[in-house]
C-alpha atoms as a PDB file:
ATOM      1  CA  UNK A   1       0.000   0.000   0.000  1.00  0.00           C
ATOM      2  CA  UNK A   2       1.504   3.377  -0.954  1.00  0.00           C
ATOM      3  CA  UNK A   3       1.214   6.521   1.071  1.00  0.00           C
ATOM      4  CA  UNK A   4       1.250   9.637  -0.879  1.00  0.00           C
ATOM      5  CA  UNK A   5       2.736  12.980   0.986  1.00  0.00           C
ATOM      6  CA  UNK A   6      -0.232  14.943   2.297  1.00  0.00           C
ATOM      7  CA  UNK A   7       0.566  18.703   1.347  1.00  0.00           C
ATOM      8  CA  UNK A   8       1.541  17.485  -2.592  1.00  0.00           C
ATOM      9  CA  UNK A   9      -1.893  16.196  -2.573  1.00  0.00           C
ATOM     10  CA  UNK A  10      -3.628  19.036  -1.402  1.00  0.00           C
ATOM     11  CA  UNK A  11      -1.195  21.177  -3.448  1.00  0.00           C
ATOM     12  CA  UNK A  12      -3.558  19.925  -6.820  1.00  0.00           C
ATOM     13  CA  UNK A  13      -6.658  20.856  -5.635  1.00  0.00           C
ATOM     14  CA  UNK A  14      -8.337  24.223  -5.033  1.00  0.00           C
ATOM     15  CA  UNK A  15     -11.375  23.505  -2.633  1.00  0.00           C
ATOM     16  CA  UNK A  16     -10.628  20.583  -0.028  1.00  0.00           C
ATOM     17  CA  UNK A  17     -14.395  18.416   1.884  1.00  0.00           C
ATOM     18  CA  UNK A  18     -12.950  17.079   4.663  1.00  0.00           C
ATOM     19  CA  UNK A  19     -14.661  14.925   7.002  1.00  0.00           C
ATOM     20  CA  UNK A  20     -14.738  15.614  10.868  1.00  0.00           C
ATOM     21  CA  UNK A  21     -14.840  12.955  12.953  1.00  0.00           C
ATOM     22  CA  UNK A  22     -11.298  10.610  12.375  1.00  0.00           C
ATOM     23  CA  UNK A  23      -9.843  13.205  10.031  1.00  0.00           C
ATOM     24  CA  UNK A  24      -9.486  16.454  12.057  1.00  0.00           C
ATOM     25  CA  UNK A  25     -10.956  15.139  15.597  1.00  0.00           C
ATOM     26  CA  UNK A  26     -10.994  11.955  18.210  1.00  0.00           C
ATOM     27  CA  UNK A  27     -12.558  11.091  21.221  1.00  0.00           C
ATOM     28  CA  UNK A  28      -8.815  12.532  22.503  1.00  0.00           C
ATOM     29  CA  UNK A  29      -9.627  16.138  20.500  1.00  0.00           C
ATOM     30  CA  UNK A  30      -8.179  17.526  17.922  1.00  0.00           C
ATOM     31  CA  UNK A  31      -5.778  15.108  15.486  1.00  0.00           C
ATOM     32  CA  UNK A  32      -2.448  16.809  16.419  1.00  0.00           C
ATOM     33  CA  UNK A  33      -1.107  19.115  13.344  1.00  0.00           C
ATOM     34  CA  UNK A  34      -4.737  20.114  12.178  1.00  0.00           C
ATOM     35  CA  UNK A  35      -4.369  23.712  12.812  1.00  0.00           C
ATOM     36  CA  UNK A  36      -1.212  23.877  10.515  1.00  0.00           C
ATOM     37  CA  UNK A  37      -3.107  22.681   7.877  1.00  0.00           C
ATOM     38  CA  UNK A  38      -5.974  24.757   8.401  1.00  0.00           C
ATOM     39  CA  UNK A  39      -3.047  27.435   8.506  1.00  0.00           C
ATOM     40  CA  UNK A  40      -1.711  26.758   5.068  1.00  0.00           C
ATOM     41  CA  UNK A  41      -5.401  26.532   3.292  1.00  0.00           C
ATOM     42  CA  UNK A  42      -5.512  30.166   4.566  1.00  0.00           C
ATOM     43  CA  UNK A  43      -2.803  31.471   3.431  1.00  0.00           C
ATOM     44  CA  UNK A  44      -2.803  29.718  -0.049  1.00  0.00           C
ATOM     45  CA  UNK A  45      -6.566  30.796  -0.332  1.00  0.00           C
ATOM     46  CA  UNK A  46      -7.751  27.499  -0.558  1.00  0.00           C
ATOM     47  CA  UNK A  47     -11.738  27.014  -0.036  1.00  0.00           C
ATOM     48  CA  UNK A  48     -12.691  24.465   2.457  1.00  0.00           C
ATOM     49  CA  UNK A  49     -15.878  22.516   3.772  1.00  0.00           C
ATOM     50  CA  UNK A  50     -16.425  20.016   6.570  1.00  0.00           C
ATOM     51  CA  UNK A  51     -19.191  17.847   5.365  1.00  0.00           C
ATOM     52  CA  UNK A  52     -20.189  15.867   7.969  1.00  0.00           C
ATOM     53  CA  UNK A  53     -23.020  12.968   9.303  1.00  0.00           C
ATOM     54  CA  UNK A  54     -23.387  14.632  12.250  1.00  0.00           C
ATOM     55  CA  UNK A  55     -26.763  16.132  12.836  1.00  0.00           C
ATOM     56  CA  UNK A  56     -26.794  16.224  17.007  1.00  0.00           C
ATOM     57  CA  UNK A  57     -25.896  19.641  16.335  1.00  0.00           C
ATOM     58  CA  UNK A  58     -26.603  23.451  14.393  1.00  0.00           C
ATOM     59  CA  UNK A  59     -23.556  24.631  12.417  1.00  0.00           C
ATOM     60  CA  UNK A  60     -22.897  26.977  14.961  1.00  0.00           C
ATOM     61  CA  UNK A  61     -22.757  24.735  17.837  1.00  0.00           C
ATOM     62  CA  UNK A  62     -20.009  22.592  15.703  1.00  0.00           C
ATOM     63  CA  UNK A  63     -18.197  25.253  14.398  1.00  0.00           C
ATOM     64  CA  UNK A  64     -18.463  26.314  18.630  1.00  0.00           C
ATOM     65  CA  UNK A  65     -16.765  22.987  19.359  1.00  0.00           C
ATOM     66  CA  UNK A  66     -13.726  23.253  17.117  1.00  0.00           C
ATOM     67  CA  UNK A  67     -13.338  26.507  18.791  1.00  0.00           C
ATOM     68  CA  UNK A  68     -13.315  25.292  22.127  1.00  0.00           C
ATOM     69  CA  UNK A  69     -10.763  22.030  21.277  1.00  0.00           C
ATOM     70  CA  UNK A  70      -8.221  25.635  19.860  1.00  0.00           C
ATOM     71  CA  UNK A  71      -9.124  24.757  15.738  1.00  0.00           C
ATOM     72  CA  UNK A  72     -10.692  28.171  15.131  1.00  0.00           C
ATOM     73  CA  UNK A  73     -10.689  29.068  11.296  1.00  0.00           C
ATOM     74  CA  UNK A  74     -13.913  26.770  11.163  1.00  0.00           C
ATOM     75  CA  UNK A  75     -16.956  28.887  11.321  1.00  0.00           C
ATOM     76  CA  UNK A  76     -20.416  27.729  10.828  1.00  0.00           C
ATOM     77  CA  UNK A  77     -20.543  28.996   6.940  1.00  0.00           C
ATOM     78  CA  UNK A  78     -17.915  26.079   6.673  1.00  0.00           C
ATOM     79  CA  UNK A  79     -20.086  22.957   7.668  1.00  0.00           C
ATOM     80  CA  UNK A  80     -22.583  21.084   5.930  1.00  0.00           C
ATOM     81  CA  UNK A  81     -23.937  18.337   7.680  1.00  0.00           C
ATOM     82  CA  UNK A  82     -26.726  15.928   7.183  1.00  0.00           C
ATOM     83  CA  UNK A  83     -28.772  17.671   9.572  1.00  0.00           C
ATOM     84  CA  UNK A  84     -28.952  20.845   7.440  1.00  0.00           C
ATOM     85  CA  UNK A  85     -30.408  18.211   4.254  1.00  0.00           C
ATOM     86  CA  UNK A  86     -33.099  16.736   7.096  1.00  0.00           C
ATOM     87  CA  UNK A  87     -34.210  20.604   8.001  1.00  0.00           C
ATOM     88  CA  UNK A  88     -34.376  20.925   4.285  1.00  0.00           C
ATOM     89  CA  UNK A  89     -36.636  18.640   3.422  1.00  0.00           C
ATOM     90  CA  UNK A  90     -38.989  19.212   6.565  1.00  0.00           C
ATOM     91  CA  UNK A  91     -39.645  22.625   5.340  1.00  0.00           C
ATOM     92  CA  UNK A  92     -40.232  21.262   1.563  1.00  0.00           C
ATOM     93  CA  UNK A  93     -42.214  18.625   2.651  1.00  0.00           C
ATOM     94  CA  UNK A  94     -44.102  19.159   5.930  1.00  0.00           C
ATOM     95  CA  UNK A  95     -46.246  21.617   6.686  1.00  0.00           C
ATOM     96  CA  UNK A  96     -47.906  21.413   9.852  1.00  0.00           C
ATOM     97  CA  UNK A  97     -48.381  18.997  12.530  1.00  0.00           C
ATOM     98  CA  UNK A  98     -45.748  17.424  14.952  1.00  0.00           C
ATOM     99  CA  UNK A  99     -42.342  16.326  14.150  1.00  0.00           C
ATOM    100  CA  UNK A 100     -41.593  13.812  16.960  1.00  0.00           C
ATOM    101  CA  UNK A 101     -37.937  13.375  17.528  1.00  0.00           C
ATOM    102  CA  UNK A 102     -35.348  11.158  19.182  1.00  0.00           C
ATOM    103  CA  UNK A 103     -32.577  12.890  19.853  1.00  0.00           C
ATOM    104  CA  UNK A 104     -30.541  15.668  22.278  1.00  0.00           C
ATOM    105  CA  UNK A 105     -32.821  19.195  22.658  1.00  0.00           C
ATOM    106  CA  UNK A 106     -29.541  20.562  20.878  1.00  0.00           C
ATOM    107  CA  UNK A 107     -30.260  18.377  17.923  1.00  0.00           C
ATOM    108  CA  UNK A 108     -33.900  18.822  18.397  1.00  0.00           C
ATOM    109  CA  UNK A 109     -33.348  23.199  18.578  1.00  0.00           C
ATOM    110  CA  UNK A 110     -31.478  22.812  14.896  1.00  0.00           C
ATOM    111  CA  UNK A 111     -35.041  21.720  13.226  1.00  0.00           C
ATOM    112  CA  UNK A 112     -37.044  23.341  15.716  1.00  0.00           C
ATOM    113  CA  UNK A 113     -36.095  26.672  12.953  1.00  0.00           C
ATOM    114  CA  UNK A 114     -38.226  24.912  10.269  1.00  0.00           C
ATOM    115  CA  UNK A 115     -41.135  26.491  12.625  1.00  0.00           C
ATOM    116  CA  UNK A 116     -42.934  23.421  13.343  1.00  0.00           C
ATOM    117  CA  UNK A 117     -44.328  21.902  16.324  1.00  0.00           C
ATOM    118  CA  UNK A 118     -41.008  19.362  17.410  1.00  0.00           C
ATOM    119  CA  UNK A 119     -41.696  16.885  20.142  1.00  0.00           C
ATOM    120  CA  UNK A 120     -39.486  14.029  21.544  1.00  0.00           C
ATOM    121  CA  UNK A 121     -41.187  10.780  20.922  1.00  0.00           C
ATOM    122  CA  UNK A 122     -41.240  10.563  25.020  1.00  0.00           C
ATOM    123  CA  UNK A 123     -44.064  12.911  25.216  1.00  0.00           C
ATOM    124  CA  UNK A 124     -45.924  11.309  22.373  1.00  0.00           C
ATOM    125  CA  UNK A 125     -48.888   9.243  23.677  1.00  0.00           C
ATOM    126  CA  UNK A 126     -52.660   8.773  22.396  1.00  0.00           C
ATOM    127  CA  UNK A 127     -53.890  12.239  22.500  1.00  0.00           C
ATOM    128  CA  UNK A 128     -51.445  13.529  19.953  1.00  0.00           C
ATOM    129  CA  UNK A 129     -50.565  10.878  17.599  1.00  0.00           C
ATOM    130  CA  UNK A 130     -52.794  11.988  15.125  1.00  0.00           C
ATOM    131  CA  UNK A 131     -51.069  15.012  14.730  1.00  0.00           C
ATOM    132  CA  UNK A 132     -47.455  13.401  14.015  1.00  0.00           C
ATOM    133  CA  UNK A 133     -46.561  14.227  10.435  1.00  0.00           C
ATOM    134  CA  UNK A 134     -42.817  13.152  10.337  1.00  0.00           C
ATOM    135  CA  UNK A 135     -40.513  10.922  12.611  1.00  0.00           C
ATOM    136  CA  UNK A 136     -36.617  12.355  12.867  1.00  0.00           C
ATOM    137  CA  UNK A 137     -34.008  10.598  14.439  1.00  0.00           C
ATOM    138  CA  UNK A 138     -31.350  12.553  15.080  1.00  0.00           C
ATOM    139  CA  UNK A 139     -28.582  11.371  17.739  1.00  0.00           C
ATOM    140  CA  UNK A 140     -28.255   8.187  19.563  1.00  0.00           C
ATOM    141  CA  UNK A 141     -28.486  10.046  22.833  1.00  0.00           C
ATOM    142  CA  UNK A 142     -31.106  11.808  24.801  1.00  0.00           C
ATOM    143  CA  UNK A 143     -34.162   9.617  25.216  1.00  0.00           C
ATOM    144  CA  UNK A 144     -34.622   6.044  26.853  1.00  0.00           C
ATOM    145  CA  UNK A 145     -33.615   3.239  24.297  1.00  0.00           C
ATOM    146  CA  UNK A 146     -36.063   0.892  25.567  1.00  0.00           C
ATOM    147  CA  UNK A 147     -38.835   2.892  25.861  1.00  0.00           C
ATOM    148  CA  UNK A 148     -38.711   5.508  23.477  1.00  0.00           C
ATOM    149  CA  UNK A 149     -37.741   3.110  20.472  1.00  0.00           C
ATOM    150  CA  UNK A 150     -40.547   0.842  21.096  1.00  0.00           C
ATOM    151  CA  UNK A 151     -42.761   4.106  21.280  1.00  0.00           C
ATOM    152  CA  UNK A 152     -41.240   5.014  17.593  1.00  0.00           C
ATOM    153  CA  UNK A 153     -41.509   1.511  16.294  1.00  0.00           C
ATOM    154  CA  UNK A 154     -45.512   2.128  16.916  1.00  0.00           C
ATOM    155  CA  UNK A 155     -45.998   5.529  16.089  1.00  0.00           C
ATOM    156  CA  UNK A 156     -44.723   4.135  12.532  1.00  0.00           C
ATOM    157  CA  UNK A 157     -46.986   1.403  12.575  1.00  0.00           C
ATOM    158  CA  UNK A 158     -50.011   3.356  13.343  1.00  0.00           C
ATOM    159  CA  UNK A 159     -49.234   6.767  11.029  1.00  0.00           C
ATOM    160  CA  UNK A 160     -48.420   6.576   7.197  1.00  0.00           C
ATOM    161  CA  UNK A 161     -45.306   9.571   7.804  1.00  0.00           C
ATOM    162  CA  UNK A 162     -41.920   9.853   6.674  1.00  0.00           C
ATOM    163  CA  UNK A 163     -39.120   8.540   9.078  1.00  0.00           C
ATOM    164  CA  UNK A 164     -36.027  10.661   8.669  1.00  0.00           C
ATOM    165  CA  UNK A 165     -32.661   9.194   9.406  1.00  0.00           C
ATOM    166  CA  UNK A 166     -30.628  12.500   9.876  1.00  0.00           C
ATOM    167  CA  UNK A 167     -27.498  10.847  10.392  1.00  0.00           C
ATOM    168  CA  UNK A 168     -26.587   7.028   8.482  1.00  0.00           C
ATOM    169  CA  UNK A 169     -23.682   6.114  10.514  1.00  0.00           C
ATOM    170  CA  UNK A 170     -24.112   2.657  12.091  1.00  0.00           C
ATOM    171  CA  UNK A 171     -20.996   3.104  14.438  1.00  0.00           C
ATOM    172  CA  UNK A 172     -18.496   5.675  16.230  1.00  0.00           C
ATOM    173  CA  UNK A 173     -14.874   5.122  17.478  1.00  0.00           C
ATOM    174  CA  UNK A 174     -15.351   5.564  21.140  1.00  0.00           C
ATOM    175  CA  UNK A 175     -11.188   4.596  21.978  1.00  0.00           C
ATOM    176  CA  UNK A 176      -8.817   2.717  19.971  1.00  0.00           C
ATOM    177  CA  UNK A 177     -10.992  -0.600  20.643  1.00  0.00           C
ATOM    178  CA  UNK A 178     -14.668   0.178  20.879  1.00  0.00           C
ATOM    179  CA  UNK A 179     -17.036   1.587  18.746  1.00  0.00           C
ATOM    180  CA  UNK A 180     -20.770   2.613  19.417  1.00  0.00           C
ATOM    181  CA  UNK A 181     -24.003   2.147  17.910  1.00  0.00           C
ATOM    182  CA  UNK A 182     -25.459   5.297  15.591  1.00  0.00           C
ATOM    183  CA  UNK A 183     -28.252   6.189  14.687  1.00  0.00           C
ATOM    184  CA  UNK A 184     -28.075   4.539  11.150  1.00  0.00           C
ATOM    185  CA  UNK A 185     -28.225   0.694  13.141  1.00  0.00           C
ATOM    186  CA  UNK A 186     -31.199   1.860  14.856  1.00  0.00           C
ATOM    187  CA  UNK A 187     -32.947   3.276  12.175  1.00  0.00           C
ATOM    188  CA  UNK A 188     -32.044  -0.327  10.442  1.00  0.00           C
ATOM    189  CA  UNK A 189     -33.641  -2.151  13.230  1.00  0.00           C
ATOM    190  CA  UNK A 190     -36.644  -0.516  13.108  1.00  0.00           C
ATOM    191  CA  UNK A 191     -36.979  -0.972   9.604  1.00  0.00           C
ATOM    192  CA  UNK A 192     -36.824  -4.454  10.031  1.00  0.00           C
ATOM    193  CA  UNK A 193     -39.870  -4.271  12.515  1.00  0.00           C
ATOM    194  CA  UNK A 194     -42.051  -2.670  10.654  1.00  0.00           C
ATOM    195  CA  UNK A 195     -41.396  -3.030   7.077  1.00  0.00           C
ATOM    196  CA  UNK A 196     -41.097   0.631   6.185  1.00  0.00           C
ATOM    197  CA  UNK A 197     -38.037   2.496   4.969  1.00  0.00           C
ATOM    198  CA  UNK A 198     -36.308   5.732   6.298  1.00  0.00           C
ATOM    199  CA  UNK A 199     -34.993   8.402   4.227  1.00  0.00           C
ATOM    200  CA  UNK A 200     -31.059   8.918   4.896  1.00  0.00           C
ATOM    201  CA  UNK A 201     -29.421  11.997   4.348  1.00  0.00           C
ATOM    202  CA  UNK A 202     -25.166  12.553   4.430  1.00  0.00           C
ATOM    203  CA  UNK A 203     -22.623  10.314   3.114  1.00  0.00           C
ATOM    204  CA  UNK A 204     -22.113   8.197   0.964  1.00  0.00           C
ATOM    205  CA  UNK A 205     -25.821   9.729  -0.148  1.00  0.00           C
ATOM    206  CA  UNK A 206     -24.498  12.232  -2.717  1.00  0.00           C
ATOM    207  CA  UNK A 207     -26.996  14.557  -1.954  1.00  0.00           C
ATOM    208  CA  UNK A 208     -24.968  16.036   0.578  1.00  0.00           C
ATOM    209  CA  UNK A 209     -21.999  16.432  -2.250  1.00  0.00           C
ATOM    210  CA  UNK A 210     -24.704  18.182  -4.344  1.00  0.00           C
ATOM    211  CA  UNK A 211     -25.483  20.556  -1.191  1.00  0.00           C
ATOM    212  CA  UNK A 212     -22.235  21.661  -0.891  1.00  0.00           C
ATOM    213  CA  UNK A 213     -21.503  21.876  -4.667  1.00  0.00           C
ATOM    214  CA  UNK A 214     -24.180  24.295  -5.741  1.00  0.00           C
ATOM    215  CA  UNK A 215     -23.171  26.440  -3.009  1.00  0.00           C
ATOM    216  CA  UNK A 216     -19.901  26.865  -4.516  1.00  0.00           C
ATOM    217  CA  UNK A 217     -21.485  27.119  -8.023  1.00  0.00           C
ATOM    218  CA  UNK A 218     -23.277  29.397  -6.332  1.00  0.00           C
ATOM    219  CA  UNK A 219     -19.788  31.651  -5.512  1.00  0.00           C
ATOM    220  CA  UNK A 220     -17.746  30.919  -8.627  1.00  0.00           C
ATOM    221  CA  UNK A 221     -17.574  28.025 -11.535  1.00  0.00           C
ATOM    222  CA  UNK A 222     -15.701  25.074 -10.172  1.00  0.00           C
ATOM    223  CA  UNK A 223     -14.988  21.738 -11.939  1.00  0.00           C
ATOM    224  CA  UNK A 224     -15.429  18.254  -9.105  1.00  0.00           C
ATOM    225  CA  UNK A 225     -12.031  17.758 -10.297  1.00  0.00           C
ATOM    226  CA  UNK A 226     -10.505  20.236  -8.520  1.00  0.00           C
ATOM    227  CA  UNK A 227     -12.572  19.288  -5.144  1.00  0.00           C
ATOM    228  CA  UNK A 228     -10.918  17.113  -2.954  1.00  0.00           C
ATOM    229  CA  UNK A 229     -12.755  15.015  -0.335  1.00  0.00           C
ATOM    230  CA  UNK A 230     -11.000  13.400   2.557  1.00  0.00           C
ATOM    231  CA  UNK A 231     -12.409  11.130   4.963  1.00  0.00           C
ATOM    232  CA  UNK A 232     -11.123   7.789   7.059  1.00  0.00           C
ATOM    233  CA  UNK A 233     -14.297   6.011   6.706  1.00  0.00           C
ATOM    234  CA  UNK A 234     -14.657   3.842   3.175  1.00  0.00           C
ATOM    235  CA  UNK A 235     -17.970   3.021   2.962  1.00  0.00           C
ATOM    236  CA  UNK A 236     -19.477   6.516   3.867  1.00  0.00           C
ATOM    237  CA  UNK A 237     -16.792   9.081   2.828  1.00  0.00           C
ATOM    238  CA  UNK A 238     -14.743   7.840   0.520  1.00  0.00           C
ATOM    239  CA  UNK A 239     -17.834   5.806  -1.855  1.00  0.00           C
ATOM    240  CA  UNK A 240     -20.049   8.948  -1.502  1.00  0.00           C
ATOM    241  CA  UNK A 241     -16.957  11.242  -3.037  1.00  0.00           C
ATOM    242  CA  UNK A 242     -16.362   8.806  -5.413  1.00  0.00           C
ATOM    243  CA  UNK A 243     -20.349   8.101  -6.449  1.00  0.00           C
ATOM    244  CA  UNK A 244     -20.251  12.150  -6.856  1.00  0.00           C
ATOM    245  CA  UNK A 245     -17.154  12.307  -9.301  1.00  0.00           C
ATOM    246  CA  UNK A 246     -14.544  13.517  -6.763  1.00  0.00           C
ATOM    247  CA  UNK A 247     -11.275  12.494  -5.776  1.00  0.00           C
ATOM    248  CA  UNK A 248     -10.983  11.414  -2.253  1.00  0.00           C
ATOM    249  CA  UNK A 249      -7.880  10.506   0.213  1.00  0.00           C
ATOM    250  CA  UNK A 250      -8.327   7.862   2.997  1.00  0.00           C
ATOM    251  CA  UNK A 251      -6.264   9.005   6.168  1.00  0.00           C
ATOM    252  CA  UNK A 252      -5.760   6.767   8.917  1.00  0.00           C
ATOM    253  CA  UNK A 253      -6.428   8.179  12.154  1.00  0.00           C
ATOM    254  CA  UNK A 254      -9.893   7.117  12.416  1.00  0.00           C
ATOM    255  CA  UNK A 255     -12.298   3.967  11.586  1.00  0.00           C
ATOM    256  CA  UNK A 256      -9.729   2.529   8.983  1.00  0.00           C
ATOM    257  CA  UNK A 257      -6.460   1.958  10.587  1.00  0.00           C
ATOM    258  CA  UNK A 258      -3.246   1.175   8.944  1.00  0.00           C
ATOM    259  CA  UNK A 259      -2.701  -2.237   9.519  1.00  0.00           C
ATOM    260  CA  UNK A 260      -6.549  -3.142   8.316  1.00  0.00           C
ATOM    261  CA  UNK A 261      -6.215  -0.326   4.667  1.00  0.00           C
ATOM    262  CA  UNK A 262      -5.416  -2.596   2.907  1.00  0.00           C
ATOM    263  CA  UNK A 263      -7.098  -5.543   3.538  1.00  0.00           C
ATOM    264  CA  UNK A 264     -10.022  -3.261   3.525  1.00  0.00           C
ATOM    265  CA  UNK A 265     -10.074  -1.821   0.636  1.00  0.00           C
ATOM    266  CA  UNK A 266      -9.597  -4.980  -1.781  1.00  0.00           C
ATOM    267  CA  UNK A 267     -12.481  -6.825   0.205  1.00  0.00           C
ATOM    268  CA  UNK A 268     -15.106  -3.711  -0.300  1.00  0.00           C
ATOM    269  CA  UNK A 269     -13.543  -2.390  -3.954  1.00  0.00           C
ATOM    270  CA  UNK A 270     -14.283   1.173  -2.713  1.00  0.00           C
ATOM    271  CA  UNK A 271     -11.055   2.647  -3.808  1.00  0.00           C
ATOM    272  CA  UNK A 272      -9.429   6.177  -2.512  1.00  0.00           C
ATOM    273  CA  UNK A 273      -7.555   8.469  -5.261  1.00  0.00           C
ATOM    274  CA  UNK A 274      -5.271   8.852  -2.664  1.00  0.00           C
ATOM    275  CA  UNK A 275      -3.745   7.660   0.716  1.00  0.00           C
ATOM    276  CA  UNK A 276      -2.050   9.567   3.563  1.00  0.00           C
ATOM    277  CA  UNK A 277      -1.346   8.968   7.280  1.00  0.00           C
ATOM    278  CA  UNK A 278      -3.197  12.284   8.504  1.00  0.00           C
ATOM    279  CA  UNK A 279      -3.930  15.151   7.196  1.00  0.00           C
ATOM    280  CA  UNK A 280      -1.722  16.720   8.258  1.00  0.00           C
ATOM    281  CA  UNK A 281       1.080  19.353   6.853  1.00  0.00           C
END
C-alpha cells in the first residue's frame, strides 16, 4: 500500500471536503497538526468545507466545538452536515403537525427553525398521535432506548409519515478498541420491525456532495475535479466522493487503521484516489 505525501496532494486541488470525525478530531480532541493545515489553506486561499453525518448539532454549535478544542478558522458557513439536508426537506415537505424526535434538545433546537411543532417521541402518547406528520431521528443520545424506540416503532406502525434518518452512521470510534451504535443501526432495526423504509441523508448519499456543490457554483464556476474530499471512513466518505465524481484521500487516524487499509479496501472495492497517514502538513 503506498502513502502519498499529504501537502503534494492538497497542493492539486483548489477547494478541499474534509470529514470531521477521524480526520481532524478523536474522542482525545483535535488530530495533532490540524491547525497547521488549516493554517496553510488560509494562506494559499484554498476554499474548504467540513461535510459531515453529524446532525446532534446546528452549524454553529459545531463550528463552537472546534473553537473550544483551539481549531478556530472553522466557522459555521464552513459545515454542511446531514442535519442541514433533514431541516431541508422538513420545510419542503411538511407543513404542519408534529415532528416527533429522538434525539438531544440541541439536535432537536437545529429543526425546531423549520417552525414546526417538534416533540421528543417521550411525550408522544394517544392524545397527539394523530397530529405526528414526520418521525426524525437525530442522535443516539437523549431519550430512553427501551422505551422511546418501542414508542417510535408504533408511532410508525399506526401513522403513514416519513421517518427521517438524519445521520446514516451505524458506528463511532469511542477509543482505539470500541465503537458505538449510531443512529443509522437503529434506524435499520426498526426498519426491520415494521417493514417501512427511512430516508437517509449525508454520506455516501451524494446529496450532501450536491449541497455543498451548488453552493460553490453558487460563488464561482468550479470543476469536481478540482474538489478534494478526505475522509477515514470507506464506505461513507470515501464511496459517496467517489459516487459524486470527486477524488478522495483515505487518512488513517480514524475507523480505517493502517494495519486493516489494505485488507479493507480490496475486500469492499471502494477505492481512494489517494492515501495519507493524517492530514496533516
Amino acid at each position: 500500500m503506498h502513502l502519498s505525501d499529504f501537502r503534494s496532494v492538497i497542493d492539486q486541488y483548489d477547494v478541499i471536503f474534509f470529514d470531521s470525525y477521524g480526520v481532524l478530531r478523536s474522542y482525545e480532541g483535535l488530530i495533532p497538526g490540524v491547525d497547521r493545515t488549516f493554517a496553510l489553506l488560509e494562506e494559499q486561499g484554498k476554499e474548504y468545507y467540513i461535510i459531515t453525518n453529524d446532525a446532534s448539532r446546528s452549524p454553529e454549535l459545531l463550528a463552537a466545538s472546534f473553537h473550544r478544542a483551539g481549531l478556530y478558522n472553522i466557522q459555521p458557513d464552513h459545515i454542511i452536515s446531514s442535519g442541514m439536508l433533514a431541516k431541508e426537506f422538513l420545510d419542503l415537505k411538511v407543513n404542519d403537525g408534529i415532528v416527533a424526535y429522538l434525539g438531544t434538545e440541541n439536535s432537536a433546537h437545529y429543526i425546531e427553525s423549520s417552525g414546526l411543532h417538534t416533540m421528543p417521541v417521550s411525550e408522544i402518547d394517544d392524545s397527539n398521535m394523530h397530529k405526528v406528520n414526520a418521525l426524525v431521528m437525530l442522535d443516539d443520545e437523549g431519550y430512553d432506548w427501551f422505551r422511546d424506540l418501542n414508542k417510535a416503532v408504533n408511532l410508525l406502525r399506526h401513522r403513514t409519515i416519513p421517518a427521517i434518518a438524519a445521520n446514516p452512521d451505524n458506528s463511532y470510534p469511542v477509543n482505539n478498541h470500541d465503537v458505538s451504535i449510531a443512529v443509522g443501526a437503529l434506524a435499520h432495526m426498526i426498519e426491520k420491525v415494521v417493514g417501512k423504509k427511512f430516508i437517509r441523508f449525508g454520506k455516501p448519499d451524494t446529496q450532501i456532495f450536491m449541497f455543498a456543490y451548488e453552493k460553490l457554483q453558487a460563488k464561482r464556476s468550479i470543476s469536481k475535479k478540482d474538489i478534494l474530499m478526505i475522509g477515514d471512513t470507506l464506505a461513507t466518505d470515501i464511496l459517496g466522493g467517489n459516487k459524486f465524481g470527486l477524488d478522495t484521500m483515505l487518512v488513517l487516524t480514524g475507523n480505517t487503521q493502517p494495519k486493516d487499509a489494505e485488507s479493507r479496501i480490496v475486500s469492499t472495492g471502494i477505492v481512494p484516489t489517494w492515501i495519507c497517514e493524517a492530514a496533516v502538513v
